[in-house]
N, C-alpha and C. Protein backbone atom coordinates (compact mmCIF):
# COMPACT_ATOMS: atom_id res chain seq x y z
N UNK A 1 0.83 -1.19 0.00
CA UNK A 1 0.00 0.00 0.00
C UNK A 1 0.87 1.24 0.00
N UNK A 2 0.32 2.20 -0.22
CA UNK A 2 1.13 3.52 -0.60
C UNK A 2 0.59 4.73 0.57
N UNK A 3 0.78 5.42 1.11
CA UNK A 3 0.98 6.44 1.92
C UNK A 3 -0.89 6.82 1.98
N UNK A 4 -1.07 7.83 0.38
CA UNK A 4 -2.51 7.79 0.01
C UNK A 4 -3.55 6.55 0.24
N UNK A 5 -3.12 5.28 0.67
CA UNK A 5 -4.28 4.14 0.58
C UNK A 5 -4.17 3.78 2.33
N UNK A 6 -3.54 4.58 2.87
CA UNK A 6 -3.36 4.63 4.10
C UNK A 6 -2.38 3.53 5.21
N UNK A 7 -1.55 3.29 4.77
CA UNK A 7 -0.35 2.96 5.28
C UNK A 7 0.53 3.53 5.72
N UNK A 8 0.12 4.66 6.78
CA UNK A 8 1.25 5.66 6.79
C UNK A 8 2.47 5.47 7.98
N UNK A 9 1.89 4.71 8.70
CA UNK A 9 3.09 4.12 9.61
C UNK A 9 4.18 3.45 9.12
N UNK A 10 4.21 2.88 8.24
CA UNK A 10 5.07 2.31 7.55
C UNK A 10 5.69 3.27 6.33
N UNK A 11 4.85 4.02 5.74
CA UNK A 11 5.84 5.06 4.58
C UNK A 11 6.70 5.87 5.52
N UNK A 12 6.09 6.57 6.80
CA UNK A 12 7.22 7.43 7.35
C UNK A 12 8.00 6.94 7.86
N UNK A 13 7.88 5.26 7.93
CA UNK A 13 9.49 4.87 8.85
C UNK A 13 10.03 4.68 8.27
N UNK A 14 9.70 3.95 6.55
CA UNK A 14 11.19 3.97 5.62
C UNK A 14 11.08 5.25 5.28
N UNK A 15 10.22 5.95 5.13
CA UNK A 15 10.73 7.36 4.27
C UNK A 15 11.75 8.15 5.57
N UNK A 16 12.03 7.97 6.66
CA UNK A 16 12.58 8.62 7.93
C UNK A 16 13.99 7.31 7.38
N UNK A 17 13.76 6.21 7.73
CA UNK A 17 14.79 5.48 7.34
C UNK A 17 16.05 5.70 5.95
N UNK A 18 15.10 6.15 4.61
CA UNK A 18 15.49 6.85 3.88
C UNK A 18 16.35 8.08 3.87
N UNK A 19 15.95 8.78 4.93
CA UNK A 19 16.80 9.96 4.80
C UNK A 19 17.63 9.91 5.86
N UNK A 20 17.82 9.01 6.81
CA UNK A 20 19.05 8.76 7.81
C UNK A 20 20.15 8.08 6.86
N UNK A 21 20.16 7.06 5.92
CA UNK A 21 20.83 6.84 5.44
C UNK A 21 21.14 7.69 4.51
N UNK A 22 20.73 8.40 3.85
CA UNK A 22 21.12 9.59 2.63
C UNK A 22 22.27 10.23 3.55
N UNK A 23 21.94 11.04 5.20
CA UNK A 23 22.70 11.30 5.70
C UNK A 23 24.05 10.82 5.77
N UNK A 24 23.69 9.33 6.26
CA UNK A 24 25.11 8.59 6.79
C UNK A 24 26.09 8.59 5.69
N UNK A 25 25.51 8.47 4.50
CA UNK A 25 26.09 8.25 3.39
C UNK A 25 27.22 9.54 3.03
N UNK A 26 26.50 10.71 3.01
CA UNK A 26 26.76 12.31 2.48
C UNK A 26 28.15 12.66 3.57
N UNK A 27 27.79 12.49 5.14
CA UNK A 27 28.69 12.41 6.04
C UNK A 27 30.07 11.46 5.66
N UNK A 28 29.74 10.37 5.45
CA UNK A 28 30.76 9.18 5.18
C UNK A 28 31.41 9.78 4.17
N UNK A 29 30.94 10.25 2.98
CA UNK A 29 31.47 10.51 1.64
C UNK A 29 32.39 11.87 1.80
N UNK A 30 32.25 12.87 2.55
CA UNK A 30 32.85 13.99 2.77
C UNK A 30 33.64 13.78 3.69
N UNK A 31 33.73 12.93 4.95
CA UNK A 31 34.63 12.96 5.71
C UNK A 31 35.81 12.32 4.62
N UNK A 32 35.90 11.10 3.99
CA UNK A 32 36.85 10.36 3.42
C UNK A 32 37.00 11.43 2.75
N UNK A 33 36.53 12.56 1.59
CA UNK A 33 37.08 13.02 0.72
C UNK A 33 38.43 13.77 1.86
N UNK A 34 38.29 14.60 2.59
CA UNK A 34 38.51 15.37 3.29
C UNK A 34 39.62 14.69 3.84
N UNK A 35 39.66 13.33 4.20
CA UNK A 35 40.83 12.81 4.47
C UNK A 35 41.73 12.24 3.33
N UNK A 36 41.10 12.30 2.19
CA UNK A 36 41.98 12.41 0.78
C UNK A 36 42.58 13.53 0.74
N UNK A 37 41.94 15.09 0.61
CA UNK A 37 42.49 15.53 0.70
C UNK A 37 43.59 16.23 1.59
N UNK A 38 43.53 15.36 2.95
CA UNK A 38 44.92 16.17 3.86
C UNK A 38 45.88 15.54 3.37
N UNK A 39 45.72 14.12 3.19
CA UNK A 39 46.54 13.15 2.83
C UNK A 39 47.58 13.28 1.24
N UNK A 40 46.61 13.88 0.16
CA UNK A 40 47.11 14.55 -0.67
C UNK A 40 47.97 15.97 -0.69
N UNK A 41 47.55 16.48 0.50
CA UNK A 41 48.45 18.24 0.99
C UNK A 41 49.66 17.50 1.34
N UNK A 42 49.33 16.47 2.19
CA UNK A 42 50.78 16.10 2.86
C UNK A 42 51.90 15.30 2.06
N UNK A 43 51.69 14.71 1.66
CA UNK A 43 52.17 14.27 0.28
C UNK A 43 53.08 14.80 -0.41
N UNK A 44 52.22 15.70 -0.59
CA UNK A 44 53.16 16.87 -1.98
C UNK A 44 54.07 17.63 -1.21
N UNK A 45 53.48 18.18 0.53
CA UNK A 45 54.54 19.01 1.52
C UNK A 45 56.28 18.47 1.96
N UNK A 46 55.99 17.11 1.57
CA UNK A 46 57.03 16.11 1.97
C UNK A 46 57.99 16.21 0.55
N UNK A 47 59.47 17.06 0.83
CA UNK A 47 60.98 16.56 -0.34
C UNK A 47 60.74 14.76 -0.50
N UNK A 48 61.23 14.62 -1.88
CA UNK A 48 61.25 13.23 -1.54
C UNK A 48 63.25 12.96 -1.45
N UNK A 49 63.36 11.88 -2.05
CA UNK A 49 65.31 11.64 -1.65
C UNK A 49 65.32 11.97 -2.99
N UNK A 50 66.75 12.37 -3.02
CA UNK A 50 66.83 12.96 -4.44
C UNK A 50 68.42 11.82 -4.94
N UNK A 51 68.11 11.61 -6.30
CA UNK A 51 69.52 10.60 -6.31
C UNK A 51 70.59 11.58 -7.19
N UNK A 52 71.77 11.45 -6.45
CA UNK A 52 72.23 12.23 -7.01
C UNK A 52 74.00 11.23 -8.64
């Protein structure tokens, strides 16, 4: 059944379920970028050995 045919206890817990995970996801995805990018600053901040 659909929201309109009156099932609404159940549309708002996945539709609530739905958007906790959109969250977790958006959070998860930006923290890692974010630790790509320190990881990439540091990287490049570091001489490497040079052969001479």
């Amino acid at each position: 059944m659909s929201a309109r045919n009156g099932d609404k206890s159940r549309f708002n817990r996945e539709r609530k379920q739905k958007i906790a995970r959109r969250q977790r996801t958006r959070e998860l995805l930006k923290r890692e970028a974010a630790e790509r990018k320190s990881e990439d600053g540091s990287a490049h901040a570091k001489p490497g050995p040079v052969s001479a």
